[in-house]
C-alpha atoms as a PDB file:
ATOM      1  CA  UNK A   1     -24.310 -27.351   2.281  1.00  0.00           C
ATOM      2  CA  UNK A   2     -21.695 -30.270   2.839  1.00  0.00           C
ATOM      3  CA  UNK A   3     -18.260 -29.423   3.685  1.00  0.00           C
ATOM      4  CA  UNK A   4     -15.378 -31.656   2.307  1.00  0.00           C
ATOM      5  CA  UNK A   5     -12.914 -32.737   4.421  1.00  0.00           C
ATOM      6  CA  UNK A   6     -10.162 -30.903   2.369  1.00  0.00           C
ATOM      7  CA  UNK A   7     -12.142 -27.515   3.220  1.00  0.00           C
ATOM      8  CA  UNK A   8     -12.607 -28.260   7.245  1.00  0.00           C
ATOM      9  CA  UNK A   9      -8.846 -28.847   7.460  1.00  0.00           C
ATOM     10  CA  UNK A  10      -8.358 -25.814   5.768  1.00  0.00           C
ATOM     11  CA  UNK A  11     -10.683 -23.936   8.087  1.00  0.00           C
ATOM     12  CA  UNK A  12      -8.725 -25.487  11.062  1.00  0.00           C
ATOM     13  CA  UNK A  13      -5.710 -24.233   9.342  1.00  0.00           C
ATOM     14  CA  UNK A  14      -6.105 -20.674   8.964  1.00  0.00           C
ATOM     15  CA  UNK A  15      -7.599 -20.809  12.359  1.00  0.00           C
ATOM     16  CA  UNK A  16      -4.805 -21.706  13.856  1.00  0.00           C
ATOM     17  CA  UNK A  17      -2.820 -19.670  11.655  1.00  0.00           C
ATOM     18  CA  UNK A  18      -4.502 -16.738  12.297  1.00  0.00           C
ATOM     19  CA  UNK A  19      -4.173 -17.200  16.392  1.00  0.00           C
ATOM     20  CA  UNK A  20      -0.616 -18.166  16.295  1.00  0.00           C
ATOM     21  CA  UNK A  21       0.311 -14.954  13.920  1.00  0.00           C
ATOM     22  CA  UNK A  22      -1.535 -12.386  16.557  1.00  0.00           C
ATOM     23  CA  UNK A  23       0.503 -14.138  19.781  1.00  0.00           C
ATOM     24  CA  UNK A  24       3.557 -13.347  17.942  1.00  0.00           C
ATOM     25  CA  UNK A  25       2.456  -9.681  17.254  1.00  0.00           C
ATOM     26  CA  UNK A  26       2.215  -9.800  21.004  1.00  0.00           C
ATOM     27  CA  UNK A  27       5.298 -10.993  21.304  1.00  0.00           C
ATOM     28  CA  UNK A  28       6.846  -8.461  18.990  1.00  0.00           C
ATOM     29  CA  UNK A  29       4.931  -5.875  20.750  1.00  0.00           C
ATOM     30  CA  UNK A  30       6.227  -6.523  23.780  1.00  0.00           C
ATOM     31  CA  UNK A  31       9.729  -6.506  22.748  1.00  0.00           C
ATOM     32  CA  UNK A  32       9.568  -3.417  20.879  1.00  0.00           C
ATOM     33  CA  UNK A  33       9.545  -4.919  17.241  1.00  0.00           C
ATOM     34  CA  UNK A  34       6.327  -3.127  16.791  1.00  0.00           C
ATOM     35  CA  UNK A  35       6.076   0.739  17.384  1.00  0.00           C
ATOM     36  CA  UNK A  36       2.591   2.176  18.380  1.00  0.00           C
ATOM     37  CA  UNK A  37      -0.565   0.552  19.433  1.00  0.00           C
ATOM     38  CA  UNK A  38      -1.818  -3.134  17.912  1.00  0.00           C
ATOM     39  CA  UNK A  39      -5.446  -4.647  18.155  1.00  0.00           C
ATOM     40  CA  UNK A  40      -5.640  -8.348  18.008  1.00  0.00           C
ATOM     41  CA  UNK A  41      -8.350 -10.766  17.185  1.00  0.00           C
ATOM     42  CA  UNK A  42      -7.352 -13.726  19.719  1.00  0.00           C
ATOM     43  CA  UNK A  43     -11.054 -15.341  20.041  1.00  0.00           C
ATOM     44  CA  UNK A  44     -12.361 -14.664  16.509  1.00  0.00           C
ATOM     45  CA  UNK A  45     -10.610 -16.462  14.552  1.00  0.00           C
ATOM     46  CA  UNK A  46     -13.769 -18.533  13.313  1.00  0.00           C
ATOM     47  CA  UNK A  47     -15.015 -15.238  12.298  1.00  0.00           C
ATOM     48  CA  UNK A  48     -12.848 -14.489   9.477  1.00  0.00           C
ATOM     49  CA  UNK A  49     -12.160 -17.826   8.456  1.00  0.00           C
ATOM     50  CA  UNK A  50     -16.080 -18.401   8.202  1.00  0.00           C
ATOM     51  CA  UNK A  51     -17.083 -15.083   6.407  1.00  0.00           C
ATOM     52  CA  UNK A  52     -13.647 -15.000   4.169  1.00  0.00           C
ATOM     53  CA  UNK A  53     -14.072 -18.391   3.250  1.00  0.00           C
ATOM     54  CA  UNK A  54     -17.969 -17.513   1.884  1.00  0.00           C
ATOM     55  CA  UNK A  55     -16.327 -14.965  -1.093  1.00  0.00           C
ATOM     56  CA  UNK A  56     -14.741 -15.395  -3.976  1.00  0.00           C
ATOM     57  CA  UNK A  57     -11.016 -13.838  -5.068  1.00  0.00           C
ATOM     58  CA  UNK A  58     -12.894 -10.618  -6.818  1.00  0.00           C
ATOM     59  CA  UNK A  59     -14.589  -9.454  -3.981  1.00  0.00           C
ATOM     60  CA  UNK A  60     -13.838  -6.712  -1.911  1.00  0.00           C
ATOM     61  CA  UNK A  61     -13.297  -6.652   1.696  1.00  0.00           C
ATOM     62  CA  UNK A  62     -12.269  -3.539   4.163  1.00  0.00           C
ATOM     63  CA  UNK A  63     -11.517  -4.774   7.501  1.00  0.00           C
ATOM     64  CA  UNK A  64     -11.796  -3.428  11.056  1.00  0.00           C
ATOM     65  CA  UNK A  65      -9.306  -1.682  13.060  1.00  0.00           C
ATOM     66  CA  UNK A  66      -8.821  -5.195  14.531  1.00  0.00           C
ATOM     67  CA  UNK A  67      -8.392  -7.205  10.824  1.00  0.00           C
ATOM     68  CA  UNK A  68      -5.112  -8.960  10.544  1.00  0.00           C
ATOM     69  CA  UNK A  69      -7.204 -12.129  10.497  1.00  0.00           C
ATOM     70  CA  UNK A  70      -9.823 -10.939   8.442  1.00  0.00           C
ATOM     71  CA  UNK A  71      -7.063 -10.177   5.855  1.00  0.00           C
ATOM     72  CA  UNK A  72      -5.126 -13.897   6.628  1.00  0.00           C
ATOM     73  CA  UNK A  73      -8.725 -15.391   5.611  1.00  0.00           C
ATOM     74  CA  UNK A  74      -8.902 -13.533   2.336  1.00  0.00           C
ATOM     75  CA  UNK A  75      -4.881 -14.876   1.467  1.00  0.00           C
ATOM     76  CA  UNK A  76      -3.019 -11.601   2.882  1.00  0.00           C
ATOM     77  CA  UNK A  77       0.738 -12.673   2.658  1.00  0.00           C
ATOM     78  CA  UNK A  78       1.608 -13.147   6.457  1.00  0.00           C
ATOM     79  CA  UNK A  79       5.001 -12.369   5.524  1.00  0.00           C
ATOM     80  CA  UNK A  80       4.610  -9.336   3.777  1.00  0.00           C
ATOM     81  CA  UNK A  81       1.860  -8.349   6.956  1.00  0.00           C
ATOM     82  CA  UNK A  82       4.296  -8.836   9.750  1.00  0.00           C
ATOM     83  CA  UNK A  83       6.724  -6.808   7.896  1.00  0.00           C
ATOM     84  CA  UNK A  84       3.976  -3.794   7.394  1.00  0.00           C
ATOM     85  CA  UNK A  85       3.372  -4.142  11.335  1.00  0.00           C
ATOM     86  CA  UNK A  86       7.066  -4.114  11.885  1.00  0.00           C
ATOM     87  CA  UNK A  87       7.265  -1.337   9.708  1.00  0.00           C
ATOM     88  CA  UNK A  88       9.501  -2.797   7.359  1.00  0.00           C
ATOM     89  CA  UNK A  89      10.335  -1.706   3.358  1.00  0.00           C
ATOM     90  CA  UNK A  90       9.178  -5.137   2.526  1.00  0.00           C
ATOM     91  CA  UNK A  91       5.547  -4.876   3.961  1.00  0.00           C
ATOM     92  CA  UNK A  92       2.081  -4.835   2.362  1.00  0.00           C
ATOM     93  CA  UNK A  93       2.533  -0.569   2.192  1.00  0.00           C
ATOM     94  CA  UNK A  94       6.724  -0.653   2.390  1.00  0.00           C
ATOM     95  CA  UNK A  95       6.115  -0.304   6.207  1.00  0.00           C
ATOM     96  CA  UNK A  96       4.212   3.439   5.937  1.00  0.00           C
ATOM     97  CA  UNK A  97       0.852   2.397   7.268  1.00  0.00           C
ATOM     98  CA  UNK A  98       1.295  -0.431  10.167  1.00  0.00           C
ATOM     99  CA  UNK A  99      -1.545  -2.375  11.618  1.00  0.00           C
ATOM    100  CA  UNK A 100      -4.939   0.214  11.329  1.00  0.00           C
ATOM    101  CA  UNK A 101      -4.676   0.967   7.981  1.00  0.00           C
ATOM    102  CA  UNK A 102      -2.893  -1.916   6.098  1.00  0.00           C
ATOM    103  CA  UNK A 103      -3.753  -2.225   1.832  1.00  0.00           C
ATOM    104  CA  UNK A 104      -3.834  -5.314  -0.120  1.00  0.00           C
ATOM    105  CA  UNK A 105      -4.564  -4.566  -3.453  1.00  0.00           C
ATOM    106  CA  UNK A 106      -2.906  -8.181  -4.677  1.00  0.00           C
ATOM    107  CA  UNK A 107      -6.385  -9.771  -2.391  1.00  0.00           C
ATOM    108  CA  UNK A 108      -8.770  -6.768  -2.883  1.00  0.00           C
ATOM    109  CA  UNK A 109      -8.033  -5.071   0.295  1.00  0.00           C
ATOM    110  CA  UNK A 110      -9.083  -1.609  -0.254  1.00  0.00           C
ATOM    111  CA  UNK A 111      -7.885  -0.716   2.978  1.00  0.00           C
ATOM    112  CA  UNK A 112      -8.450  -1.070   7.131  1.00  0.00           C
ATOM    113  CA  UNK A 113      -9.456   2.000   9.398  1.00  0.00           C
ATOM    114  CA  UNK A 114      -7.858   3.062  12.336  1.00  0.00           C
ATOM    115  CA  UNK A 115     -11.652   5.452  12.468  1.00  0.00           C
ATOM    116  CA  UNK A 116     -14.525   3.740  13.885  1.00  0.00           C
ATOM    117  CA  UNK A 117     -17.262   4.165  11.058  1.00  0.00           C
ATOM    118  CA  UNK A 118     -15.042   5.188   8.453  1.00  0.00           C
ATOM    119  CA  UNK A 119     -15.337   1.731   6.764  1.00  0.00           C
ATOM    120  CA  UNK A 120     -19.067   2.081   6.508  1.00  0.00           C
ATOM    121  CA  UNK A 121     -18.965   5.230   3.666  1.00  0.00           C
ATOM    122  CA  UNK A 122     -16.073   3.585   2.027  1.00  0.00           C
ATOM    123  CA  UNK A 123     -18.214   0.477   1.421  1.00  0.00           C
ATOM    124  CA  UNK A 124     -21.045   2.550  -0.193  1.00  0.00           C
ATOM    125  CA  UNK A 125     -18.338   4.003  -2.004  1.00  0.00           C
ATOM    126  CA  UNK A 126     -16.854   0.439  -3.545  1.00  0.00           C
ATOM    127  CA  UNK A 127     -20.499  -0.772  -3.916  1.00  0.00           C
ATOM    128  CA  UNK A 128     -21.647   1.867  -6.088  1.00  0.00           C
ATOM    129  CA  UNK A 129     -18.095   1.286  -8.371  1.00  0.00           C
ATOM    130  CA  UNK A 130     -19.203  -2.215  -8.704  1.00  0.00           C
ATOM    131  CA  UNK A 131     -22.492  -1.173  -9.673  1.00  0.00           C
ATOM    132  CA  UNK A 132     -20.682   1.413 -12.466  1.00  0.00           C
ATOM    133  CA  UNK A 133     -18.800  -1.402 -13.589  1.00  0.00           C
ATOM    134  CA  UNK A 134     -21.392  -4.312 -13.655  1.00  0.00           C
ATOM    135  CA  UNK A 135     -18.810  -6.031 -12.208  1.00  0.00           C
ATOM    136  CA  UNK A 136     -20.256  -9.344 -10.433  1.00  0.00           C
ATOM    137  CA  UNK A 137     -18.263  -8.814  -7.237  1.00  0.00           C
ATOM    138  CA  UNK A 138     -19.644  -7.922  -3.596  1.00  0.00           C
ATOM    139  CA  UNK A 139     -17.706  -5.806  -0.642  1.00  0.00           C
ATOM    140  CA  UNK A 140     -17.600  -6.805   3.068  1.00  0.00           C
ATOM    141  CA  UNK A 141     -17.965  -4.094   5.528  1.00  0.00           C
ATOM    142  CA  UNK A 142     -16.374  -5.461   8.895  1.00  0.00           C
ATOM    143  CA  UNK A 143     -17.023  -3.888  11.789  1.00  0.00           C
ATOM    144  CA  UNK A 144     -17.524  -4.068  15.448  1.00  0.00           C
ATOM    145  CA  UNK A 145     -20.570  -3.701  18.008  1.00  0.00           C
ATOM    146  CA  UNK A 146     -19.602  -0.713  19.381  1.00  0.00           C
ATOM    147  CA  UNK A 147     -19.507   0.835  15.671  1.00  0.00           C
ATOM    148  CA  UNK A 148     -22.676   0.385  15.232  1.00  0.00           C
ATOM    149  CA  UNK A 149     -23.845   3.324  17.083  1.00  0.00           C
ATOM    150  CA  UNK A 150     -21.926   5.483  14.830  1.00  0.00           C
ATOM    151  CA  UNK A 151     -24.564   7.687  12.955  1.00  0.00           C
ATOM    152  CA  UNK A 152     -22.369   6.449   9.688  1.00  0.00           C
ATOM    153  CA  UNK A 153     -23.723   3.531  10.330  1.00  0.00           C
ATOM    154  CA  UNK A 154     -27.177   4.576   9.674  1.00  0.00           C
ATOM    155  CA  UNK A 155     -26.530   7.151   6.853  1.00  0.00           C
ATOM    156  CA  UNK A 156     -24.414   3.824   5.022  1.00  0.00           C
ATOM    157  CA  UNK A 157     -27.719   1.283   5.295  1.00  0.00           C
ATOM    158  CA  UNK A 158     -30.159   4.024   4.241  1.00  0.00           C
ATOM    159  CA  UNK A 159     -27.473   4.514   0.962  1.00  0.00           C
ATOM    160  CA  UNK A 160     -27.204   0.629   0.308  1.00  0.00           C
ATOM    161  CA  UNK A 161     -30.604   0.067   0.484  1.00  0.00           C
ATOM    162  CA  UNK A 162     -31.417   2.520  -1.592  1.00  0.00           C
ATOM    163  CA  UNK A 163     -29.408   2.440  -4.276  1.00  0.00           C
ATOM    164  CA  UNK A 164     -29.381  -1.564  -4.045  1.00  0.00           C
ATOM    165  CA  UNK A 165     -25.584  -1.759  -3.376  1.00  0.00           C
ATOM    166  CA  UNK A 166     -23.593  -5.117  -3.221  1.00  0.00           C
ATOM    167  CA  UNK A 167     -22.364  -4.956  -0.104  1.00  0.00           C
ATOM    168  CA  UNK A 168     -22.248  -7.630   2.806  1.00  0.00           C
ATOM    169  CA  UNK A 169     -22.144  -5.833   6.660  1.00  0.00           C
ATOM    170  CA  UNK A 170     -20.335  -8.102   8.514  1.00  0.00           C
ATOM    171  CA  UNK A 171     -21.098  -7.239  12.284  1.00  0.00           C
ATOM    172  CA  UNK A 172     -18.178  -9.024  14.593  1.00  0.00           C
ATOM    173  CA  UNK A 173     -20.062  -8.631  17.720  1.00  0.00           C
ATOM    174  CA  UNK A 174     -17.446  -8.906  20.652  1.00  0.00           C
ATOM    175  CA  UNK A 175     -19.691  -7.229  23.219  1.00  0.00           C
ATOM    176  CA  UNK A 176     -17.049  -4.999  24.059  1.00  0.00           C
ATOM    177  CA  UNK A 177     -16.215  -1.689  22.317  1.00  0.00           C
ATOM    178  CA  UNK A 178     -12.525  -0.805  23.711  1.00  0.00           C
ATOM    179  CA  UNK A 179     -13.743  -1.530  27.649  1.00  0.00           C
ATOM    180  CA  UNK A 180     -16.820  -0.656  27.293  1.00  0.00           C
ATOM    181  CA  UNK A 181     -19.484  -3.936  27.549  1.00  0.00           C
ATOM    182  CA  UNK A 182     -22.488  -3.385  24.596  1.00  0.00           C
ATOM    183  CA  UNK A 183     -25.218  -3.404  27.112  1.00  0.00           C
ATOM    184  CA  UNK A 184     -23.937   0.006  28.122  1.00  0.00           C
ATOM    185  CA  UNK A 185     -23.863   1.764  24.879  1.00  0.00           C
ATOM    186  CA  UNK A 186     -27.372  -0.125  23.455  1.00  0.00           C
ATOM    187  CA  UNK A 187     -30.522  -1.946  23.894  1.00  0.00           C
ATOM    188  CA  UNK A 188     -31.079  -4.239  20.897  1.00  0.00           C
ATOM    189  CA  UNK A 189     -28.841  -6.011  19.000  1.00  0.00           C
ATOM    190  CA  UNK A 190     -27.383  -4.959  15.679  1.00  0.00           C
ATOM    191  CA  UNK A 191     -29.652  -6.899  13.377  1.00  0.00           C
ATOM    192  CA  UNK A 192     -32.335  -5.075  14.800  1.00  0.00           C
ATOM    193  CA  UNK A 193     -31.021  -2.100  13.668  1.00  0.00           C
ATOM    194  CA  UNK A 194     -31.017  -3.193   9.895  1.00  0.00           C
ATOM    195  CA  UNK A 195     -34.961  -3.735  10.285  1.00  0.00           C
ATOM    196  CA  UNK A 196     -35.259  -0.246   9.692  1.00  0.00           C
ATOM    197  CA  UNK A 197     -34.082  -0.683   6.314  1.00  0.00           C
ATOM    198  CA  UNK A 198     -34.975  -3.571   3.247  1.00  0.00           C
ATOM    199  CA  UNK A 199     -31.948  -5.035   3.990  1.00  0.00           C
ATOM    200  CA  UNK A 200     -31.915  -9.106   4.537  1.00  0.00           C
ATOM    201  CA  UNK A 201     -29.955 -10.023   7.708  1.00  0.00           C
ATOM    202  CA  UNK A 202     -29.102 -13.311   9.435  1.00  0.00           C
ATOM    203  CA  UNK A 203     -27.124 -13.639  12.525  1.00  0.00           C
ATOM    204  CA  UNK A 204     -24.837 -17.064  13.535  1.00  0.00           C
ATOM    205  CA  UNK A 205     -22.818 -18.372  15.987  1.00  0.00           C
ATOM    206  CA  UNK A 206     -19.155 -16.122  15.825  1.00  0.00           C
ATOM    207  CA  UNK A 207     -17.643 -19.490  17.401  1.00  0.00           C
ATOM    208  CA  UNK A 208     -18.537 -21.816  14.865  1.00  0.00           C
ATOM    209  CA  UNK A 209     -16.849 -21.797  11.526  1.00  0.00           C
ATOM    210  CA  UNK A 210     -18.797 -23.894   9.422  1.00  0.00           C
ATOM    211  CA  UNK A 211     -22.228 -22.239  10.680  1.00  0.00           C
ATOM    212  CA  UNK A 212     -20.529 -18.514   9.531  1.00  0.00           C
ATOM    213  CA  UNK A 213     -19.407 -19.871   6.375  1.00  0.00           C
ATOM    214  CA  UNK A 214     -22.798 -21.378   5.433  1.00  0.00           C
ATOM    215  CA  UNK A 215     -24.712 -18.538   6.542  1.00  0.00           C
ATOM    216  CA  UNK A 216     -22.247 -15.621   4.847  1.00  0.00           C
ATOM    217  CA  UNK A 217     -22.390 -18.108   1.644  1.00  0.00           C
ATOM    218  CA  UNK A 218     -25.930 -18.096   1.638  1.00  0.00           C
ATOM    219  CA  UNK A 219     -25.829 -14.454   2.436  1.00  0.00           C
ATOM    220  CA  UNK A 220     -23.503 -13.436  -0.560  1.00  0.00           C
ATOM    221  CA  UNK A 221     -25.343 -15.248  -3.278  1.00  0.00           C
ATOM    222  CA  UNK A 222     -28.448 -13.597  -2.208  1.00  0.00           C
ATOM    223  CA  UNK A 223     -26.120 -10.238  -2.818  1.00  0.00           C
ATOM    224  CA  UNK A 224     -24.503 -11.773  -6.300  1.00  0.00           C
ATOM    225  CA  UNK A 225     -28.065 -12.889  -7.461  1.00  0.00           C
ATOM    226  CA  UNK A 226     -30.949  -9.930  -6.366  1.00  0.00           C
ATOM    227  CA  UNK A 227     -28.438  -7.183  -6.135  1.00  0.00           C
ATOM    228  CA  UNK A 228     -29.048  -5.868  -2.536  1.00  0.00           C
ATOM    229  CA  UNK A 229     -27.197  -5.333   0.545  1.00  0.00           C
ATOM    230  CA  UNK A 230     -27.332  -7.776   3.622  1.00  0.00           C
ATOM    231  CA  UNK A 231     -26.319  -7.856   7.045  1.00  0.00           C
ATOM    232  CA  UNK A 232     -24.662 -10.846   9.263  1.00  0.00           C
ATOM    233  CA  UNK A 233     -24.054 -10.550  13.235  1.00  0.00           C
ATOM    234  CA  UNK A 234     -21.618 -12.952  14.328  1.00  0.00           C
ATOM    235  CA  UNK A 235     -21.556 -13.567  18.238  1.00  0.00           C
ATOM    236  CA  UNK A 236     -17.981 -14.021  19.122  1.00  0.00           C
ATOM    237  CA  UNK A 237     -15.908 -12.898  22.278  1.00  0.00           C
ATOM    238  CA  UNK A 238     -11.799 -11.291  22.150  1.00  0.00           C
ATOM    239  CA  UNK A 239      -9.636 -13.056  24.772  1.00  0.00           C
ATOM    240  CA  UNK A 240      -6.970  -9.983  24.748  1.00  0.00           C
ATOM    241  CA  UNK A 241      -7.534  -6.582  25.769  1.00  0.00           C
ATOM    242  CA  UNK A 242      -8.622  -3.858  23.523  1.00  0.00           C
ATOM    243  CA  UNK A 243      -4.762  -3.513  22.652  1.00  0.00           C
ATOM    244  CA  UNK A 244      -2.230  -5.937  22.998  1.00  0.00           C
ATOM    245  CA  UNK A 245      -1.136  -4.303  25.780  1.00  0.00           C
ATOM    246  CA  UNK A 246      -4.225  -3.702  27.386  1.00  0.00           C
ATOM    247  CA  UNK A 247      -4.492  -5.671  31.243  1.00  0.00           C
ATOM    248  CA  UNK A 248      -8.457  -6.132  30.731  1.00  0.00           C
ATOM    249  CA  UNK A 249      -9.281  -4.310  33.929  1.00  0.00           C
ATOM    250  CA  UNK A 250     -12.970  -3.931  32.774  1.00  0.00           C
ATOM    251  CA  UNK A 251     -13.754  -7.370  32.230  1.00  0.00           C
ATOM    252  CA  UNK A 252     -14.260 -10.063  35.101  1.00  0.00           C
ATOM    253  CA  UNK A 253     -12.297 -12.603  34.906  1.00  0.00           C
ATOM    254  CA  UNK A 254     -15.470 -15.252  35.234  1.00  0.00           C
ATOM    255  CA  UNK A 255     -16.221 -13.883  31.927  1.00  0.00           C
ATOM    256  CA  UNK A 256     -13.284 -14.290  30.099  1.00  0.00           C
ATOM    257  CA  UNK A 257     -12.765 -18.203  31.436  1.00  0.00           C
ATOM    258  CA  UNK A 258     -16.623 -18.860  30.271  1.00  0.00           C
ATOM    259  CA  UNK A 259     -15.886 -17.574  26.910  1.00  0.00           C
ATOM    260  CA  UNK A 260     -12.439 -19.469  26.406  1.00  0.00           C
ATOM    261  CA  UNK A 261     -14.759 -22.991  27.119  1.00  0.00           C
ATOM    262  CA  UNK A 262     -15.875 -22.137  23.644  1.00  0.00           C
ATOM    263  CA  UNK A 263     -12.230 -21.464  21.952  1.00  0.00           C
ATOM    264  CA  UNK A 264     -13.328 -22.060  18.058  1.00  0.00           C
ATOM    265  CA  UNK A 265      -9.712 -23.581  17.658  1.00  0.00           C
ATOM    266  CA  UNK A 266      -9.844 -25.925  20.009  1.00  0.00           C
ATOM    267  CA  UNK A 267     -13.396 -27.431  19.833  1.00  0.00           C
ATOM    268  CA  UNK A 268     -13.572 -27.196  16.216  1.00  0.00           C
ATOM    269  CA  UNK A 269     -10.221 -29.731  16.202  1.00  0.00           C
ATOM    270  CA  UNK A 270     -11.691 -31.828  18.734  1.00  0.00           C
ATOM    271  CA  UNK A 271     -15.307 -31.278  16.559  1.00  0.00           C
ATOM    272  CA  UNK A 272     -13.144 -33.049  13.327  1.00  0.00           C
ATOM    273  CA  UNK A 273     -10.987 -35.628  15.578  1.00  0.00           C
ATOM    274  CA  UNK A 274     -14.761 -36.738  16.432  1.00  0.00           C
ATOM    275  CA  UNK A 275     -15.926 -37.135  12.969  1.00  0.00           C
ATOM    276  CA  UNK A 276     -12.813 -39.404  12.093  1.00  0.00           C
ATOM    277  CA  UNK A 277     -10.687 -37.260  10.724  1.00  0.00           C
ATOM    278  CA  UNK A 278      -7.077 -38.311  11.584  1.00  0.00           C
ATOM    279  CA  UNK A 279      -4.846 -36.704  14.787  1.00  0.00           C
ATOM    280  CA  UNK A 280      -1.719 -36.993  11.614  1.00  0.00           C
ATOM    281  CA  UNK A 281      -3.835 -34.914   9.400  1.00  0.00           C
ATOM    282  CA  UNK A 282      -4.382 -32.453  12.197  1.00  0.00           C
ATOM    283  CA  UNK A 283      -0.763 -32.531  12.973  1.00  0.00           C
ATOM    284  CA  UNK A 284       0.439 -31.862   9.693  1.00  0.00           C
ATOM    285  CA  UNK A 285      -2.000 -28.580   9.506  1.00  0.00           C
ATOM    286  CA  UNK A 286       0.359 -27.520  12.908  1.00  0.00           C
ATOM    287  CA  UNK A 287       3.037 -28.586  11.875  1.00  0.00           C
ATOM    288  CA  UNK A 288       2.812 -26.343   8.034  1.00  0.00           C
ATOM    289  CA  UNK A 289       1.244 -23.098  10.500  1.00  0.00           C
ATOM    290  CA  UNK A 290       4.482 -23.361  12.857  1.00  0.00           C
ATOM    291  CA  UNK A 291       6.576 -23.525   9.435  1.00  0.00           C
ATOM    292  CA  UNK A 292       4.625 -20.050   8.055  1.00  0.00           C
ATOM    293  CA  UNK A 293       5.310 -18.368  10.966  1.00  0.00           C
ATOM    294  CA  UNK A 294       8.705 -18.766  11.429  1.00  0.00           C
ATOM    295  CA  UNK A 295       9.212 -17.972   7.766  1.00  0.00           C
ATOM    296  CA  UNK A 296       7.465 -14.697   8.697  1.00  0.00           C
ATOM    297  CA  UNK A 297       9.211 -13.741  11.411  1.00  0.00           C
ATOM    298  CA  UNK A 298      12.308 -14.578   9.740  1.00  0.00           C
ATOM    299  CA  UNK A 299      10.735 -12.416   6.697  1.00  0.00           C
ATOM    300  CA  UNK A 300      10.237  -9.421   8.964  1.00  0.00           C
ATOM    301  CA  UNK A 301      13.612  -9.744  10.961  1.00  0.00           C
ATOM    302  CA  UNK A 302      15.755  -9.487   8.253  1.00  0.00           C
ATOM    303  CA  UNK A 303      13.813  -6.670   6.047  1.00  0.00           C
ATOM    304  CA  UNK A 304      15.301  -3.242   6.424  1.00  0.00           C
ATOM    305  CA  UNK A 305      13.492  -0.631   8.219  1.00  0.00           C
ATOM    306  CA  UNK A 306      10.816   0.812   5.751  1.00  0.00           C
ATOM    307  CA  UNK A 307      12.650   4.414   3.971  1.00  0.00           C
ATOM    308  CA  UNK A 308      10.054   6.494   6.114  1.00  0.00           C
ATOM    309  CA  UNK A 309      10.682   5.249   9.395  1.00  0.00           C
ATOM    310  CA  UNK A 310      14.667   6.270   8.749  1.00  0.00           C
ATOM    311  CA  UNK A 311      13.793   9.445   7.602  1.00  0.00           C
ATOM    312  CA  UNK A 312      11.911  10.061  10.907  1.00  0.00           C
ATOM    313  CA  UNK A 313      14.496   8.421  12.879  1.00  0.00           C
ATOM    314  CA  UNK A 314      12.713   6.302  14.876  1.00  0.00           C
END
């Protein structure tokens, strides 16, 4: 599968659009912009640019707890996101719902959980309407490591494989559930777990971008064409805390340096500086990001508080 140069500078670009949109969270969280808890995906952003990049405009996607760039990827409105987080009248939900449970109907959305797990039923749930409809679309079930231990998760394979849903589990292993490292909670990896079922699964490098988007492509037409589920673990790693506010007490900090040698920003620029692609080119893709964001910001700043919030008087 050969990759234009067009498409890798827009991979760079919603990479880097995607990490510079969760620092400012951070920095609106720690101003008090943002009220209640936010969970960032600093580290990942290769992730959701791979795996969104592999669908198509009808499908369906219900993020993680942790999905503002799994929603950026699909062409969420960072505007209109910011101002949902800021709980402002001009956000995705008119500022109701905040970070865990944002809606995008506009970019099929159907909807993040704050629940660990509740994604999974949901998905069987959107799989079987696209089923009723003989629509040609698939759903993509994010979800974390430490989710898969959830007994939903079980009960949600067993119902996609059985009634031959068209939904893609996209695993975004971390290897931390809140502060908790995977090798605590479980012995094999996730993948394993969907041998139990007739379920096709692939796993890929979480840091790479083009190696997700070539394997989730390859993964969804499988889904469009036979009409079954499939599973993809992605090996990744999240740079903050569980929260943006969270110190990262749990994890050494040996561990965090070793992961940040493998930044999918940074090498993946340096990866298309290498193949020839010009430092102006690159510069431009910046330069546009810095211009979104500010616009954003800007966006959210200026949007009255959302009606709810006043009522409550917060």
């Amino acid at each position: 599968m050969k990759i234009e140069e067009k498409q890798k500078l827009k991979f760079l670009g919603k990479m880097i659009l995607i990490r510079q949109f969760e620092y400012k969270i951070v920095d609106f969280a720690r101003s008090g912009k943002i009220f209640g808890s936010v969970h960032l995906c600093v580290g990942e952003e290769a992730c959701a640019v791979g795996s969104g990049s592999a669908l198509k405009k009808e499908d369906y996607i219900i993020p993680t707890h942790r999905g503002h760039g799994q929603a950026i990827a699909k062409g969420t409105d960072i505007k209109k996101l910011l101002a949902e987080i800021s709980a402002k009248e001009s956000g995705l939900c008119k500022g109701r719902v905040g970070s865990m449970h944002f809606f995008d109907k506009q970019n099929n959305i159907v909807g993040s959980q704050g629940i660990l797990g509740a994604q999974f039923p949901i998905a069987i749930g959107v799989g079987l309407a696209i089923n009723l409809r003989e629509e040609e679309s698939i759903v993509a079930c994010y979800f974390g490591d430490g989710t898969s231990n959830q007994g939903l998760f079980y009960e949600s394979m067993n119902f996609a494989d059985l009634w031959s849903l068209p939904i893609l589990f996209v695993c975004i292993n971390n290897l931390y559930g809140m502060g908790t490292h995977y090798s605590k909670t479980c012995k094999i990896d996730i993948f394993e777990k969907a041998k139990l079922f007739s379920i096709k699964i692939d796993t890929a490098d979480g840091n790479s971008v083009e190696e997700t988007y070539k394997k989730t492509s390859m993964l969804a037409e499988y889904i469009r064409k036979n009409k079954r589920p499939a599973l993809i673990e992605l090996y990744t790693y999240r740079w903050l805390g569980h929260s943006a506010l969270d110190s990262r007490p749990y994890r050494p900090k040996e561990e965090i340096e070793e992961w940040k040698k493998k930044d999918p920003v940074k090498n993946y620029e340096e990866k298309l500086l290498n193949e020839g692609i010009s430092a102006k080119k690159i510069e431009d893709v910046k330069a546009s990001v810095k211009n979104q964001i500010s616009e954003a910001v800007k966006f959210a700043d200026e949007s009255p508080f959302s009606k709810f919030t006043k009522d409550m008087e917060i």
